[in-house]
Protein backbone atom coordinates (compact mmCIF):
# COMPACT_ATOMS: atom_id res chain seq x y z
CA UNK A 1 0.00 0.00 0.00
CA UNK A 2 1.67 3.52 -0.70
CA UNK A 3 2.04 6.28 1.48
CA UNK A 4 -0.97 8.01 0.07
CA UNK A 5 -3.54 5.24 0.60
CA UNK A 6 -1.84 4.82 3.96
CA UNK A 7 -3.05 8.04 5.00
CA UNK A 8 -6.19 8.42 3.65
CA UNK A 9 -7.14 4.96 5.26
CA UNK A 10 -5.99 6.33 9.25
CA UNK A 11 -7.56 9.57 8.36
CA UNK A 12 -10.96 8.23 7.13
CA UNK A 13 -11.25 5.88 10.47
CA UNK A 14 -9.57 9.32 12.67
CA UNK A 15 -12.08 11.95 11.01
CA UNK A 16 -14.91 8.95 11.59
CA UNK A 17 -14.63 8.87 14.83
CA UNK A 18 -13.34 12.17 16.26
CA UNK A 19 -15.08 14.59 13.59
CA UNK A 20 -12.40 16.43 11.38
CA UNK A 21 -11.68 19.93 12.90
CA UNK A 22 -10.60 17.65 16.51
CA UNK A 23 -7.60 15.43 14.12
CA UNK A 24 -4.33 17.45 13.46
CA UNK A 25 -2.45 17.20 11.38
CA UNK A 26 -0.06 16.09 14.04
CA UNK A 27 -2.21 13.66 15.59
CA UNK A 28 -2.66 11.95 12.11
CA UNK A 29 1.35 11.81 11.14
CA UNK A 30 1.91 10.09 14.37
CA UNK A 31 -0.90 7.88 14.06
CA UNK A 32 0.74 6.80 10.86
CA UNK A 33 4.54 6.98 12.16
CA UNK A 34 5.47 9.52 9.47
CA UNK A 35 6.61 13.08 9.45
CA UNK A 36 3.92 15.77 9.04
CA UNK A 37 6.28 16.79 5.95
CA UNK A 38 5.65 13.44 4.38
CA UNK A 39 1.53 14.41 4.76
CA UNK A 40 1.82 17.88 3.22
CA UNK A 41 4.35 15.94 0.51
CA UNK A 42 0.99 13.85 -0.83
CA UNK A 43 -1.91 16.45 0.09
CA UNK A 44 -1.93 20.09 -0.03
CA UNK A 45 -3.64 20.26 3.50
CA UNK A 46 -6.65 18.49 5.62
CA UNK A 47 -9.43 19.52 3.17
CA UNK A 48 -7.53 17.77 0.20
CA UNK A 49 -7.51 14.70 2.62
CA UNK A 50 -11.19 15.06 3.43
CA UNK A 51 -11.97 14.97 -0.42
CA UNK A 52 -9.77 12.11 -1.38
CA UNK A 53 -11.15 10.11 1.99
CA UNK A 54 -14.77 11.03 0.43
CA UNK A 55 -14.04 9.52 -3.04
CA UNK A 56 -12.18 6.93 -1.54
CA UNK A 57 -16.07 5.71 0.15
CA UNK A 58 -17.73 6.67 -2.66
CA UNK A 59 -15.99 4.49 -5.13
CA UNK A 60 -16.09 1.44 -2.07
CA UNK A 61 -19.53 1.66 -1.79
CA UNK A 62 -20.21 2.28 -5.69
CA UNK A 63 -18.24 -1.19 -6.11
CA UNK A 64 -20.62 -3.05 -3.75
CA UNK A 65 -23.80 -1.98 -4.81
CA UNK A 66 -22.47 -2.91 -8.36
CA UNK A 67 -21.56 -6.23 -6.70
CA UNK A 68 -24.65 -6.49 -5.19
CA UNK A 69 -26.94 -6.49 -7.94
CA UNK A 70 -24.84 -8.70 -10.51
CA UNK A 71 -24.99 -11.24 -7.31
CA UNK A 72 -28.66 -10.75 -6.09
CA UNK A 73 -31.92 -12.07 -7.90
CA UNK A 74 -34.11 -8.80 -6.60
CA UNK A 75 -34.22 -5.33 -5.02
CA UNK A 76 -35.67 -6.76 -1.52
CA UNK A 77 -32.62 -9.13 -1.57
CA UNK A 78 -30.87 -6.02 -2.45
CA UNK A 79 -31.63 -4.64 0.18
CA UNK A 80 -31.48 -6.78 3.11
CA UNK A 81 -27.88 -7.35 2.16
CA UNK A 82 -27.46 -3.62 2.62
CA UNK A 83 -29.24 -3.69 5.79
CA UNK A 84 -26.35 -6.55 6.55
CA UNK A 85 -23.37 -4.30 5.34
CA UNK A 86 -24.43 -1.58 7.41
CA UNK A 87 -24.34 -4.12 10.44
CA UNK A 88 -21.01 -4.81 10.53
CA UNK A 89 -19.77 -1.94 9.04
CA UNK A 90 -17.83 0.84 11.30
CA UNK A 91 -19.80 4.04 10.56
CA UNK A 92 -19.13 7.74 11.33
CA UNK A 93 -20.32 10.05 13.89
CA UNK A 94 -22.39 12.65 13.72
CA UNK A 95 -19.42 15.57 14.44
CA UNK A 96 -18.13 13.85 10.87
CA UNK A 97 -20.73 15.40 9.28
CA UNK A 98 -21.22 18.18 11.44
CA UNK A 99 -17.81 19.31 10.59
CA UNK A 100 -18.47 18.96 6.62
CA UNK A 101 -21.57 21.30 6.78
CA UNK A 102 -20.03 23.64 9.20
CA UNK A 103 -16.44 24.09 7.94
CA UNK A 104 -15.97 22.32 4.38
CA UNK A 105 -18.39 23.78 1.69
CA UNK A 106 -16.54 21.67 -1.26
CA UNK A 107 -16.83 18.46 0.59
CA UNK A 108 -20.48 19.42 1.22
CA UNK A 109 -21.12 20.20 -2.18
CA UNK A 110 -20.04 16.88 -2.99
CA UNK A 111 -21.87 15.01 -0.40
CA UNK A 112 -24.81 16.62 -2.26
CA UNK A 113 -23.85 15.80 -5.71
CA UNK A 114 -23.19 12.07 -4.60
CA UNK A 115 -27.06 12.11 -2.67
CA UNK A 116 -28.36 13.55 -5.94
CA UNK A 117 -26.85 11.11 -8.14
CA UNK A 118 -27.97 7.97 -5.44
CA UNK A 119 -31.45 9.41 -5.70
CA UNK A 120 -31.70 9.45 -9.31
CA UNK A 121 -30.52 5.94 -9.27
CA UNK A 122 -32.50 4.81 -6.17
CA UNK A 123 -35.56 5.14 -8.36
CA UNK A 124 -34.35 3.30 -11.05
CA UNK A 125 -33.92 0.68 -9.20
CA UNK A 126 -37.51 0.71 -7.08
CA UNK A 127 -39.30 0.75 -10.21
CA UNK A 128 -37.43 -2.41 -11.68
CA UNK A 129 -38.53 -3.64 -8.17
CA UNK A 130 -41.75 -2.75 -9.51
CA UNK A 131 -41.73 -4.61 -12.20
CA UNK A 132 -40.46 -7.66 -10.68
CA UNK A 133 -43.56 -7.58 -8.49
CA UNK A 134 -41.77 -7.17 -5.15
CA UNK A 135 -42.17 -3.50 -4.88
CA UNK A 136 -46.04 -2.17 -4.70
CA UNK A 137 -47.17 -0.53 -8.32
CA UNK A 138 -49.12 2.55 -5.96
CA UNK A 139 -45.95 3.13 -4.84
CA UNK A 140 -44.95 7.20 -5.37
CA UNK A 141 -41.18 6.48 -5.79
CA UNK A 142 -39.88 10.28 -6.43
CA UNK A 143 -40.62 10.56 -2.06
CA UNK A 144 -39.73 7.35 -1.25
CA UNK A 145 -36.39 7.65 -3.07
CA UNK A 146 -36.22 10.80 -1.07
CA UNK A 147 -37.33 8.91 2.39
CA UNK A 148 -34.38 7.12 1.76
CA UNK A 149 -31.55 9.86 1.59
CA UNK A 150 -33.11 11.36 4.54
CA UNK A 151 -32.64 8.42 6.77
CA UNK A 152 -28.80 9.10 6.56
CA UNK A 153 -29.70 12.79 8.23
CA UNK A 154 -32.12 10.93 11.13
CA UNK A 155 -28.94 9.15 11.85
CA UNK A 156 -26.76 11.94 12.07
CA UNK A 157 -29.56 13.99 13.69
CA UNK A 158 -29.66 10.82 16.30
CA UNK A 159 -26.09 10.52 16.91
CA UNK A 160 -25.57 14.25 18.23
CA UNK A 161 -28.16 13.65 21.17
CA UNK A 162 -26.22 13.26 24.80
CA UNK A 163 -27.52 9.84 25.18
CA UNK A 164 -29.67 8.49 22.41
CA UNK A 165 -30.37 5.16 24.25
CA UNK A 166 -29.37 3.02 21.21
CA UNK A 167 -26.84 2.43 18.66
CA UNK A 168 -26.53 3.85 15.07
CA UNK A 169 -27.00 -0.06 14.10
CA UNK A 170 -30.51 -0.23 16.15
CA UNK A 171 -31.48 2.75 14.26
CA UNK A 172 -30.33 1.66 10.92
CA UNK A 173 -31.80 -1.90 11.34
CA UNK A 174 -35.44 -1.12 12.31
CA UNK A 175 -36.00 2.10 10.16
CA UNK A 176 -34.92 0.17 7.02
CA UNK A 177 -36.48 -3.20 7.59
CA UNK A 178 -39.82 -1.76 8.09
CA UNK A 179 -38.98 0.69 5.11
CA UNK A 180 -38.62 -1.92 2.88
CA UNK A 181 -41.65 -4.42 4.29
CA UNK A 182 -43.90 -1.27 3.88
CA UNK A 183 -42.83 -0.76 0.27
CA UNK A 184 -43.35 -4.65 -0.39
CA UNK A 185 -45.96 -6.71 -1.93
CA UNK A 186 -46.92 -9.71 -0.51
CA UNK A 187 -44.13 -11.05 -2.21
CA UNK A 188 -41.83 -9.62 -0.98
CA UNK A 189 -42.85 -9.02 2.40
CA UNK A 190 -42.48 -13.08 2.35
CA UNK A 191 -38.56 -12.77 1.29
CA UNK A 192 -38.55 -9.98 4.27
CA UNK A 193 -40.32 -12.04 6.85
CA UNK A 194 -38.19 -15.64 6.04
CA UNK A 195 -34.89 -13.31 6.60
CA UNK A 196 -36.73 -11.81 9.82
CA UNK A 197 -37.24 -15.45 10.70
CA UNK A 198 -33.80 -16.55 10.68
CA UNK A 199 -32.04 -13.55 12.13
CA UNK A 200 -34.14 -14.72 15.25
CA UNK A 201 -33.26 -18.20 14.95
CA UNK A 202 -29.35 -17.37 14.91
């Protein structure tokens, strides 16, 4: 792995879960054992870092949706396995995001440009749910593409409370698999309900 991946892999899981404006640059070259030089040698400064670290997800996540649907049959399979990703993936807190809004406009900008671009796609791929028959036909799919994107700021909304009384996971899980049983026909409520099944078998 080269030095640049290096640091935008400790930076991503520093800025993740201390916000960005808390990580100096200081704190992140001796987290890596380099020099600070070495840093400003690859990136012009933090913000640089942010952006790369931001692509860097983008194109991971972009990669495993892809993945997704060569692998999966249909969109409810879709996505329970996203509901499983998010499970046992590490995610950020809310001062990440915070911190974006509040201090990094092009980073912000392109948060937004990424949402916009997920939306557009999100309801391409509920109405090929449609027509498989797993997602209902009364369905309006411009707001619940939009229901969607907005879960991401419930979380982040969530996470800045003092005590929240339950974990980004809890939140995740039960606002997305009654989401997606709510947007299902009978069909696929059945797919929903076997994977309910065994999750409370194992």
């Amino acid at each position: 792995m080269d030095i640049k991946e290096r640091i935008k892999l400790k930076a991503s899981e520093l800025f993740c879960q201390y916000g960005i404006k808390s990580v100096s640059m200081d704190e992140l070259a001796s987290e890596l054992g380099i020099s600070k030089r070495t840093i400003y040698e690859n990136f012009k400064d933090k913000e640089e870092i942010l952006l790369s670290v931001l692509h860097m997800i983008k194109e991971k996540r972009r990669d495993s949706f892809s993945s997704l649907i060569t692998d999966t049959s249909n969109v409810v399979e879709v996505f329970i396995a996203i509901i499983e990703i998010h499970q046992n993936s590490p995610m950020c807190s809310g001062r990440f995001f915070d911190d974006i809004h509040k201090y990094y406009p092009k980073a912000a900008k392109l948060i937004k440009e990424e949402n916009e671009k997920n939306n557009s796609e999100l309801r391409i791929f509920l109405n090929n749910g449609i027509e498989q028959g797993y997602i209902r036909g009364d369905l309006n799919v411009e707001v619940t593409a939009f229901l969607v994107e907005e879960s991401t700021f419930t979380y982040i909304r969530a996470s800045l409370l003092e005590r929240p009384g339950f974990s980004y996971r809890e939140l995740f899980y039960t606002m997305m698999i009654n989401f997606v049983r709510g947007i299902s026909t009978a069909k696929g409520i059945k797919i929903i309900d076997e994977y309910l099944e065994k999750k409370k078998q194992s």
